[in-house]
PDB file of N, CA and C in Angstrom:
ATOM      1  N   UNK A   1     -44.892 -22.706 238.008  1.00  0.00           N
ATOM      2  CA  UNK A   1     -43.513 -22.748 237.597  1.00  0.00           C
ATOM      3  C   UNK A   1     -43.464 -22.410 236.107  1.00  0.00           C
ATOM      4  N   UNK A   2     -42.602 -21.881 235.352  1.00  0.00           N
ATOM      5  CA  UNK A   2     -42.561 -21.258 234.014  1.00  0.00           C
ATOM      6  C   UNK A   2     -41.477 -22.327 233.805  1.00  0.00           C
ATOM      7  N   UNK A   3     -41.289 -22.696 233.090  1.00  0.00           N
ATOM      8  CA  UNK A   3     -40.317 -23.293 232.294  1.00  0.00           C
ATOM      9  C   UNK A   3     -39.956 -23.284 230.678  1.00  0.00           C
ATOM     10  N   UNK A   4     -39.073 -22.875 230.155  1.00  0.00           N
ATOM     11  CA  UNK A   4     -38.799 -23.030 228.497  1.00  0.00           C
ATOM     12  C   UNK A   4     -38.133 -24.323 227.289  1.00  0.00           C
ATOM     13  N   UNK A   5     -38.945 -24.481 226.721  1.00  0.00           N
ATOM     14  CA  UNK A   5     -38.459 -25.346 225.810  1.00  0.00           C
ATOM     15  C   UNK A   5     -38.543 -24.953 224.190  1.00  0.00           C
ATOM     16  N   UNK A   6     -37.112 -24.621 223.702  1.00  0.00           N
ATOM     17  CA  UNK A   6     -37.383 -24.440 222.479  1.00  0.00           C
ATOM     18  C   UNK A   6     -37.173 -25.820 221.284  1.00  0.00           C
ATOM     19  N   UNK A   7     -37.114 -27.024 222.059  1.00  0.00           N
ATOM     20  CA  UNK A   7     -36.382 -28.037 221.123  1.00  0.00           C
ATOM     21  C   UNK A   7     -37.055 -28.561 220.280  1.00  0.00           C
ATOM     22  N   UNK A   8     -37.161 -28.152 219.115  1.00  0.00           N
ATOM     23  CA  UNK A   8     -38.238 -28.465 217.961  1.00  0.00           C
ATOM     24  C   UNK A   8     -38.055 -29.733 217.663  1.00  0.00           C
ATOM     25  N   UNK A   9     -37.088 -30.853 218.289  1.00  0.00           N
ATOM     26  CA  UNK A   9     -37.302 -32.443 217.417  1.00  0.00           C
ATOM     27  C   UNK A   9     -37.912 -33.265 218.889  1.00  0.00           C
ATOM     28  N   UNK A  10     -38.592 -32.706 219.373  1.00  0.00           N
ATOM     29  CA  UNK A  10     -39.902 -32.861 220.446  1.00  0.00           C
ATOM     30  C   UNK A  10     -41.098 -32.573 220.391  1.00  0.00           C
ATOM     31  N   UNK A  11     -42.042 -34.006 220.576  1.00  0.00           N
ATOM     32  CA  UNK A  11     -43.440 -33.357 220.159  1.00  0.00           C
ATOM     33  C   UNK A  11     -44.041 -32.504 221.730  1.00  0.00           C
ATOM     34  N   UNK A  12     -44.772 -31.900 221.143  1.00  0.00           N
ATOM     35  CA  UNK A  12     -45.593 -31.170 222.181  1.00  0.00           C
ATOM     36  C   UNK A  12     -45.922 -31.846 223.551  1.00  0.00           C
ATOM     37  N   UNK A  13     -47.078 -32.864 223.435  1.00  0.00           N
ATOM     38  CA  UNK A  13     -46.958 -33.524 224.192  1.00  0.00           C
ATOM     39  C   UNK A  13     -45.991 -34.363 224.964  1.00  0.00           C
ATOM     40  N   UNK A  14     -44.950 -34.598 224.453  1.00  0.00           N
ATOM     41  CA  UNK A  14     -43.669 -35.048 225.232  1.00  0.00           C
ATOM     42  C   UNK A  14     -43.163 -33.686 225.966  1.00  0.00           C
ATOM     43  N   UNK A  15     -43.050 -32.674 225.634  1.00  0.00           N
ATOM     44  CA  UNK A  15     -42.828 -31.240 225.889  1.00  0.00           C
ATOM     45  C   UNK A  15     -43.578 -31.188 227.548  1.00  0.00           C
ATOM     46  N   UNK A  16     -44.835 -31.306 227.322  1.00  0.00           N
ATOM     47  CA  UNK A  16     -45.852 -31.236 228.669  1.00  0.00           C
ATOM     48  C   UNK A  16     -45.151 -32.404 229.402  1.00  0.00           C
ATOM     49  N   UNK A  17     -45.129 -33.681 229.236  1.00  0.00           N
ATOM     50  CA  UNK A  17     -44.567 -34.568 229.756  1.00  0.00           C
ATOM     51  C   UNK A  17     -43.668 -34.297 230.903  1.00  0.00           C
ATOM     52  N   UNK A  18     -42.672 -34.073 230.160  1.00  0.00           N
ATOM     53  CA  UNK A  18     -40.950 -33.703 230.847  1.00  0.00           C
ATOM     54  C   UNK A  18     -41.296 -32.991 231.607  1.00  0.00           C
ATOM     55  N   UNK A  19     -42.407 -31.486 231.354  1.00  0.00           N
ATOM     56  CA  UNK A  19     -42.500 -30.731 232.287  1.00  0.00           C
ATOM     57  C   UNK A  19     -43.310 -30.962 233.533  1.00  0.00           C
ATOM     58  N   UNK A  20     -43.960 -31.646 233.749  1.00  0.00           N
ATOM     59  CA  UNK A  20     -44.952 -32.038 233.936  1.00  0.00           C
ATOM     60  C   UNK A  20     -44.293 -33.179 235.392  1.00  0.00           C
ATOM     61  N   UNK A  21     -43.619 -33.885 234.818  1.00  0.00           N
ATOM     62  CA  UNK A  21     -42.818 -35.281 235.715  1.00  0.00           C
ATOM     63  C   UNK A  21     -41.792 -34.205 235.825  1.00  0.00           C
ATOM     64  N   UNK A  22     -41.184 -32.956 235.958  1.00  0.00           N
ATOM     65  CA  UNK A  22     -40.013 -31.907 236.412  1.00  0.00           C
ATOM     66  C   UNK A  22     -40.519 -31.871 237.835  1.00  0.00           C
ATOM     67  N   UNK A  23     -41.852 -30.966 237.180  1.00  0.00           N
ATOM     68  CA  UNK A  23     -43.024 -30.414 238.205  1.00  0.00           C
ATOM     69  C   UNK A  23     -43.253 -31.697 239.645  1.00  0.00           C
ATOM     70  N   UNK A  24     -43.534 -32.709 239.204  1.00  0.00           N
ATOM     71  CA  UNK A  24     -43.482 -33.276 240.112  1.00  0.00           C
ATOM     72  C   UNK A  24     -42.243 -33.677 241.242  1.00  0.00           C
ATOM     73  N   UNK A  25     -41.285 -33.771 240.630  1.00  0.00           N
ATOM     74  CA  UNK A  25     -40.244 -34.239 241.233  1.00  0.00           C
ATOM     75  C   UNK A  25     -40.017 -32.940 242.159  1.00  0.00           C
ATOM     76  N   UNK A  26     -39.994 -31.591 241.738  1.00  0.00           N
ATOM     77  CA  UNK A  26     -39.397 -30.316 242.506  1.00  0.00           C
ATOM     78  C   UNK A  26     -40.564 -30.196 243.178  1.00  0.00           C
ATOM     79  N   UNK A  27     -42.153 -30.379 243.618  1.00  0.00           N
ATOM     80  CA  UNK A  27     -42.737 -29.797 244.370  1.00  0.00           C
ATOM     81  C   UNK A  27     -43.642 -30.683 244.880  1.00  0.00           C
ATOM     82  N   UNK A  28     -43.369 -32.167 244.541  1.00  0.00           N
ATOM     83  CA  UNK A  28     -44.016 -33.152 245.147  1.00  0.00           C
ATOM     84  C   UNK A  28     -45.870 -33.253 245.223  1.00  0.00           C
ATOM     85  N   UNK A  29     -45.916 -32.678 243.898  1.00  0.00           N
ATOM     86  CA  UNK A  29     -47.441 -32.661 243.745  1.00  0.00           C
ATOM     87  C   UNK A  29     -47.715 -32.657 242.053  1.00  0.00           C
ATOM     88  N   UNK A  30     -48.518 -33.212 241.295  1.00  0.00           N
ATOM     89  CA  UNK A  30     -48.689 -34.118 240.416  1.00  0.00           C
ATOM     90  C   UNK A  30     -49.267 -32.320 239.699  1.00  0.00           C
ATOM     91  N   UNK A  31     -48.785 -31.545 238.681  1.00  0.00           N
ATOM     92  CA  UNK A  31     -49.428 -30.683 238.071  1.00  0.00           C
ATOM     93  C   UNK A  31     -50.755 -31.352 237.456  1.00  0.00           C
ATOM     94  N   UNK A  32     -51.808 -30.188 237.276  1.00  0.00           N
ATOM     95  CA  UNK A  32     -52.869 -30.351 236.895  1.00  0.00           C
ATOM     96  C   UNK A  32     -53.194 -29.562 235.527  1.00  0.00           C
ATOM     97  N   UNK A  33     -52.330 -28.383 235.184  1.00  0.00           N
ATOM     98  CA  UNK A  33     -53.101 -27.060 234.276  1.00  0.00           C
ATOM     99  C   UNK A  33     -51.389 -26.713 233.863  1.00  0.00           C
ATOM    100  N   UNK A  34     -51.702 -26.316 232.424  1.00  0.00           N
ATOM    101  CA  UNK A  34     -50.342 -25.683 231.953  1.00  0.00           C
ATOM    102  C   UNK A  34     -50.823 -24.337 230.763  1.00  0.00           C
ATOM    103  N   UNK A  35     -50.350 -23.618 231.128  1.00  0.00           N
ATOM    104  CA  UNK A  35     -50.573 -22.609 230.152  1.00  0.00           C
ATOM    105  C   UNK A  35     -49.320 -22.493 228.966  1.00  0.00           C
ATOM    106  N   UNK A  36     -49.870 -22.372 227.794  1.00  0.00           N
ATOM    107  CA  UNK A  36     -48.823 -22.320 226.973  1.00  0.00           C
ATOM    108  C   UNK A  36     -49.761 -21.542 225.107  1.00  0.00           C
ATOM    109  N   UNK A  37     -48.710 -21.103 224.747  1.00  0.00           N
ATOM    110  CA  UNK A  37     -48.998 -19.685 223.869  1.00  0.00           C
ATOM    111  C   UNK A  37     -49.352 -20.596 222.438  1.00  0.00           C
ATOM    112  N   UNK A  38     -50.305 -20.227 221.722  1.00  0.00           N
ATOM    113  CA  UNK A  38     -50.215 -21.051 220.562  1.00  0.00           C
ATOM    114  C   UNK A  38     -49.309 -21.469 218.893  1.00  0.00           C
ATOM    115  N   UNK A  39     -48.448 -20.709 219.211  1.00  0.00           N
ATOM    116  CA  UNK A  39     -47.489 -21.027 218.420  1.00  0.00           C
ATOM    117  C   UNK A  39     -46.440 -22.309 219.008  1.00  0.00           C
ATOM    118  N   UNK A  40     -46.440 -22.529 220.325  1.00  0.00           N
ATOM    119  CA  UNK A  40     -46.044 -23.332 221.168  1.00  0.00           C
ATOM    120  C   UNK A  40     -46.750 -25.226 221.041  1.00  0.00           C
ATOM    121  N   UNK A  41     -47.612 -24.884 220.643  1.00  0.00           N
ATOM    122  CA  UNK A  41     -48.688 -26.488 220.576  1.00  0.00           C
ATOM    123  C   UNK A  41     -48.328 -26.330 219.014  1.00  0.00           C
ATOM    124  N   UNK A  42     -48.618 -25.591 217.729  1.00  0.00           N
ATOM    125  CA  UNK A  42     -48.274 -25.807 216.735  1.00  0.00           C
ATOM    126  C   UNK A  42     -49.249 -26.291 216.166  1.00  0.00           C
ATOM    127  N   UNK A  43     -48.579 -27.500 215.392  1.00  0.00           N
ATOM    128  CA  UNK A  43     -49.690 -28.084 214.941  1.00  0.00           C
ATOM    129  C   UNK A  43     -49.852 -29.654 215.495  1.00  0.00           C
ATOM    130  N   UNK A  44     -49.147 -29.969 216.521  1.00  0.00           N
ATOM    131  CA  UNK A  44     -48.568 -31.101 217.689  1.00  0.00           C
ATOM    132  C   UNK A  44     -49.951 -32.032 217.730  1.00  0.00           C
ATOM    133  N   UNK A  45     -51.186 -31.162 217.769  1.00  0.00           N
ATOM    134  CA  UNK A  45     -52.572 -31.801 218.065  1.00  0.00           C
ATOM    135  C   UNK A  45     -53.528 -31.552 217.537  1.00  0.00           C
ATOM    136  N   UNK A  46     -52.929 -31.576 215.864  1.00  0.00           N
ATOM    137  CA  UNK A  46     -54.174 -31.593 214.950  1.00  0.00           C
ATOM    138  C   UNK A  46     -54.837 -30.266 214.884  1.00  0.00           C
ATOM    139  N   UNK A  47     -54.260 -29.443 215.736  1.00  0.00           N
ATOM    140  CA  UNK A  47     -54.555 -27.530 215.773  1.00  0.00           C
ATOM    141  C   UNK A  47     -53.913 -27.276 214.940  1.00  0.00           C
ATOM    142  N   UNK A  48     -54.419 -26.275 214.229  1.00  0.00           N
ATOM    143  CA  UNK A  48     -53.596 -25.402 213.541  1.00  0.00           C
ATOM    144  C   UNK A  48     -52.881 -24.059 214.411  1.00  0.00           C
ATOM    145  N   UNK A  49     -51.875 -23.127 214.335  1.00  0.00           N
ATOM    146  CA  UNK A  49     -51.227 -22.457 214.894  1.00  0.00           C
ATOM    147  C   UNK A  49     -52.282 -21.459 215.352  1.00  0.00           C
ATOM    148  N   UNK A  50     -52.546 -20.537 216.066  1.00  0.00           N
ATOM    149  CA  UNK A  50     -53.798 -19.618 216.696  1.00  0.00           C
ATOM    150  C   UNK A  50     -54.644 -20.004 217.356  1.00  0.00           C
ATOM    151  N   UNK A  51     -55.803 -19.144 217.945  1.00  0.00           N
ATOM    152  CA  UNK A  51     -56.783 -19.329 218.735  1.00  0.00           C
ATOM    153  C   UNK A  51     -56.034 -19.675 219.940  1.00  0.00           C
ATOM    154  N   UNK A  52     -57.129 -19.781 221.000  1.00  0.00           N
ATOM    155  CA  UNK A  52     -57.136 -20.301 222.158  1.00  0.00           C
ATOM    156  C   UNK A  52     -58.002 -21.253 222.388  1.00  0.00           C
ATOM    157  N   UNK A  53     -58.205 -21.926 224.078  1.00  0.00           N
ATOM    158  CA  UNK A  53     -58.739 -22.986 224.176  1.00  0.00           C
ATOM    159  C   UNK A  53     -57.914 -24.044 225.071  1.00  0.00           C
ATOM    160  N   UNK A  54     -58.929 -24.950 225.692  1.00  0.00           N
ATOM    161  CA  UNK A  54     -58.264 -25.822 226.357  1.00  0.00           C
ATOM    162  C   UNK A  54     -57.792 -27.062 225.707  1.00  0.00           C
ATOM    163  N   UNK A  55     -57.107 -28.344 225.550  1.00  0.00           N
ATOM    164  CA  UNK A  55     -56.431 -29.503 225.161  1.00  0.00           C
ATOM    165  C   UNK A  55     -55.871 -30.015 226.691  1.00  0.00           C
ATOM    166  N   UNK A  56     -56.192 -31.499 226.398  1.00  0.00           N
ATOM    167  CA  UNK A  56     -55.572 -32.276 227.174  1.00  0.00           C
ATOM    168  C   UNK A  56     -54.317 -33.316 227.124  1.00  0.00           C
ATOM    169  N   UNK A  57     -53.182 -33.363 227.740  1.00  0.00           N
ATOM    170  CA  UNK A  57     -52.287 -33.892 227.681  1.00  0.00           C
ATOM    171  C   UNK A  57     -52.270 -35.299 229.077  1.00  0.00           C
ATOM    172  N   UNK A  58     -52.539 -36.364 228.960  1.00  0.00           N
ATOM    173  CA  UNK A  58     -52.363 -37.068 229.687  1.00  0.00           C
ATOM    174  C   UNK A  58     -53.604 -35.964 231.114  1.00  0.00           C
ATOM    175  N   UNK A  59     -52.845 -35.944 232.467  1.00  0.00           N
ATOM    176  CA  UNK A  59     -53.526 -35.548 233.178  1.00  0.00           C
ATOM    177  C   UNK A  59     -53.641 -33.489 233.609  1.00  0.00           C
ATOM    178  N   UNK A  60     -53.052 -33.337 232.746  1.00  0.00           N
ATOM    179  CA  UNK A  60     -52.788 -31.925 232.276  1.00  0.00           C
ATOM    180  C   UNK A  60     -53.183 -31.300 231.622  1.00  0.00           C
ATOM    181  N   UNK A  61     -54.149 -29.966 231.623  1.00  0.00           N
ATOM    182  CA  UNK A  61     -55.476 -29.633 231.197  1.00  0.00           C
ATOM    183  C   UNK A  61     -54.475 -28.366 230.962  1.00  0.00           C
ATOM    184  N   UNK A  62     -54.488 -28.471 229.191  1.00  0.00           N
ATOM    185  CA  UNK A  62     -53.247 -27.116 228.805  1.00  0.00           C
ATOM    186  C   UNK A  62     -54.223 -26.202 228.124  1.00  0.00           C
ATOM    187  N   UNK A  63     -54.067 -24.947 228.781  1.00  0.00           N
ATOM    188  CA  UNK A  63     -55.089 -24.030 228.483  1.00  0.00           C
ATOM    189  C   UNK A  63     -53.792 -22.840 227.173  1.00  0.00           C
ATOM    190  N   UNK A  64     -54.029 -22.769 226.453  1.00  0.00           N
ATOM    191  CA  UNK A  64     -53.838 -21.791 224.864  1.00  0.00           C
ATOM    192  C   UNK A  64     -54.435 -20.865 224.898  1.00  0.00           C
ATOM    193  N   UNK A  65     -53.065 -19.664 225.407  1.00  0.00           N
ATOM    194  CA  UNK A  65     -53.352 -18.227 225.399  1.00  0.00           C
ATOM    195  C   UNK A  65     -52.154 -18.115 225.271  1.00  0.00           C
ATOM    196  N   UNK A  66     -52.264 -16.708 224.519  1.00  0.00           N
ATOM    197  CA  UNK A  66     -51.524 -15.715 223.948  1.00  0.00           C
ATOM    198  C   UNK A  66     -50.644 -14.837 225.279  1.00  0.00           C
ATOM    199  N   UNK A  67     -51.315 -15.051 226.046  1.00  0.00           N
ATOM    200  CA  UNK A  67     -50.709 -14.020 227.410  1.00  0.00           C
ATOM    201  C   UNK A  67     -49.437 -14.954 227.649  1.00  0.00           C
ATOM    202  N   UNK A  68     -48.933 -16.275 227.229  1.00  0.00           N
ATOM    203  CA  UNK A  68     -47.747 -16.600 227.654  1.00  0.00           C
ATOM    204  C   UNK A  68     -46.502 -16.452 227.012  1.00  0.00           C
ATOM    205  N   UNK A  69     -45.390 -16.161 226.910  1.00  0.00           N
ATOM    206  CA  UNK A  69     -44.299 -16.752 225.664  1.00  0.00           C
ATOM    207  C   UNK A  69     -44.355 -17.388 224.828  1.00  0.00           C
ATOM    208  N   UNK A  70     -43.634 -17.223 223.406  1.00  0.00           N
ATOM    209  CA  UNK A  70     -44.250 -18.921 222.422  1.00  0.00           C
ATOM    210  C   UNK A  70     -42.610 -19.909 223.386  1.00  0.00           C
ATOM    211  N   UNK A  71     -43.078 -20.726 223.364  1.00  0.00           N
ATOM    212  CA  UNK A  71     -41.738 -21.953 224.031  1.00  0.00           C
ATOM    213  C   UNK A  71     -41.631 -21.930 225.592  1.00  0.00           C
ATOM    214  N   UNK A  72     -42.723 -21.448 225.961  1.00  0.00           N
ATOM    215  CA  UNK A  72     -42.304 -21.022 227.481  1.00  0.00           C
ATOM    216  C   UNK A  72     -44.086 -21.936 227.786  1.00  0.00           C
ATOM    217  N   UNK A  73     -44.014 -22.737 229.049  1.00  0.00           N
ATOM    218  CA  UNK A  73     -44.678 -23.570 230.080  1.00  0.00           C
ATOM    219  C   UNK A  73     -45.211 -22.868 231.136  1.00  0.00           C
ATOM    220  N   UNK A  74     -46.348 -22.414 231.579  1.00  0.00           N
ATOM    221  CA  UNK A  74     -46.261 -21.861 232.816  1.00  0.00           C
ATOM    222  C   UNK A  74     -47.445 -22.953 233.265  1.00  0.00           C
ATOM    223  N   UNK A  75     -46.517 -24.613 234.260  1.00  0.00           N
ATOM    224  CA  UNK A  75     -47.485 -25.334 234.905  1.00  0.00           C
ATOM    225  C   UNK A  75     -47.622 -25.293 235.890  1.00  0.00           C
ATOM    226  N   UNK A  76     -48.649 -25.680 236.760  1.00  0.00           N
ATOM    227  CA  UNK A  76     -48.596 -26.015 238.449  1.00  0.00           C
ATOM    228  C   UNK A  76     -49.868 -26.610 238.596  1.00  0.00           C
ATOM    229  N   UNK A  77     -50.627 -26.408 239.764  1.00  0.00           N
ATOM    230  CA  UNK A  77     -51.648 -27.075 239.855  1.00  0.00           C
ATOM    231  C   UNK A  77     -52.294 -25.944 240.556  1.00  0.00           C
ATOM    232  N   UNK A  78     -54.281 -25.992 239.641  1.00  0.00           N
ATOM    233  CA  UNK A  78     -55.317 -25.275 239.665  1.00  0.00           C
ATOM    234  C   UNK A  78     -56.123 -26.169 241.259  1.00  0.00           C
ATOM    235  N   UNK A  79     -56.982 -24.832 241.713  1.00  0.00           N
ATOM    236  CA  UNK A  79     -57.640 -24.994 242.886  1.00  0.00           C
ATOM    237  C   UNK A  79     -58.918 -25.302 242.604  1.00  0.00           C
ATOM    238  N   UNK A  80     -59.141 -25.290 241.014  1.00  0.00           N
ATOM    239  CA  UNK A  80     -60.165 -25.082 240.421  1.00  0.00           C
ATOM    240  C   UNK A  80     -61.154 -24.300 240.315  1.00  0.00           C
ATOM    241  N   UNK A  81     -60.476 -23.126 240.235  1.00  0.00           N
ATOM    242  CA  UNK A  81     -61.763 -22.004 240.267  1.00  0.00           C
ATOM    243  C   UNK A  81     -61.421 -21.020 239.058  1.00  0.00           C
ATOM    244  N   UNK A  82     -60.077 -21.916 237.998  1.00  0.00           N
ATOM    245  CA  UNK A  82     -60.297 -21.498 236.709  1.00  0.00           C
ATOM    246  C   UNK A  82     -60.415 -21.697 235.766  1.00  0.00           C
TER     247      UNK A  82
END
């Protein structure tokens, strides 16, 4: 599911949150993996803006790449084979 959030007086991790408990409610399965662009995490977790890489949010394994939107979520749940 892609979802957008541009509301800057939200931390990041609350950001994953919301999306995260959305995710659950519309597809009745607990997301696992969120992709999101690094201007998007910020500096939310002690990152500085760039690079990639994985971070964990509660049970949500947010992988930082550039291939997504900055403000844009793309979560669901991995089969694990990435």
């Amino acid at each position: 599911m892609l979802w957008f959030d541009k509301d800057q007086s939200t931390s990041f991790p609350a950001k994953v949150k919301r999306v995260s408990e959305y995710y659950q409610k519309k597809y009745g399965k607990d997301p696992n993996v969120c992709f999101v662009h690094p201007a998007t995490v910020g500096d939310g977790l002690g990152r500085g803006v760039g690079g990639e890489g994985d971070i964990k949010v509660e049970d949500v394994r947010v992988q930082i790449t550039e291939r997504v939107l900055p403000h844009h979520f793309w979560i669901g749940v991995s089969n694990g084979k990435t």
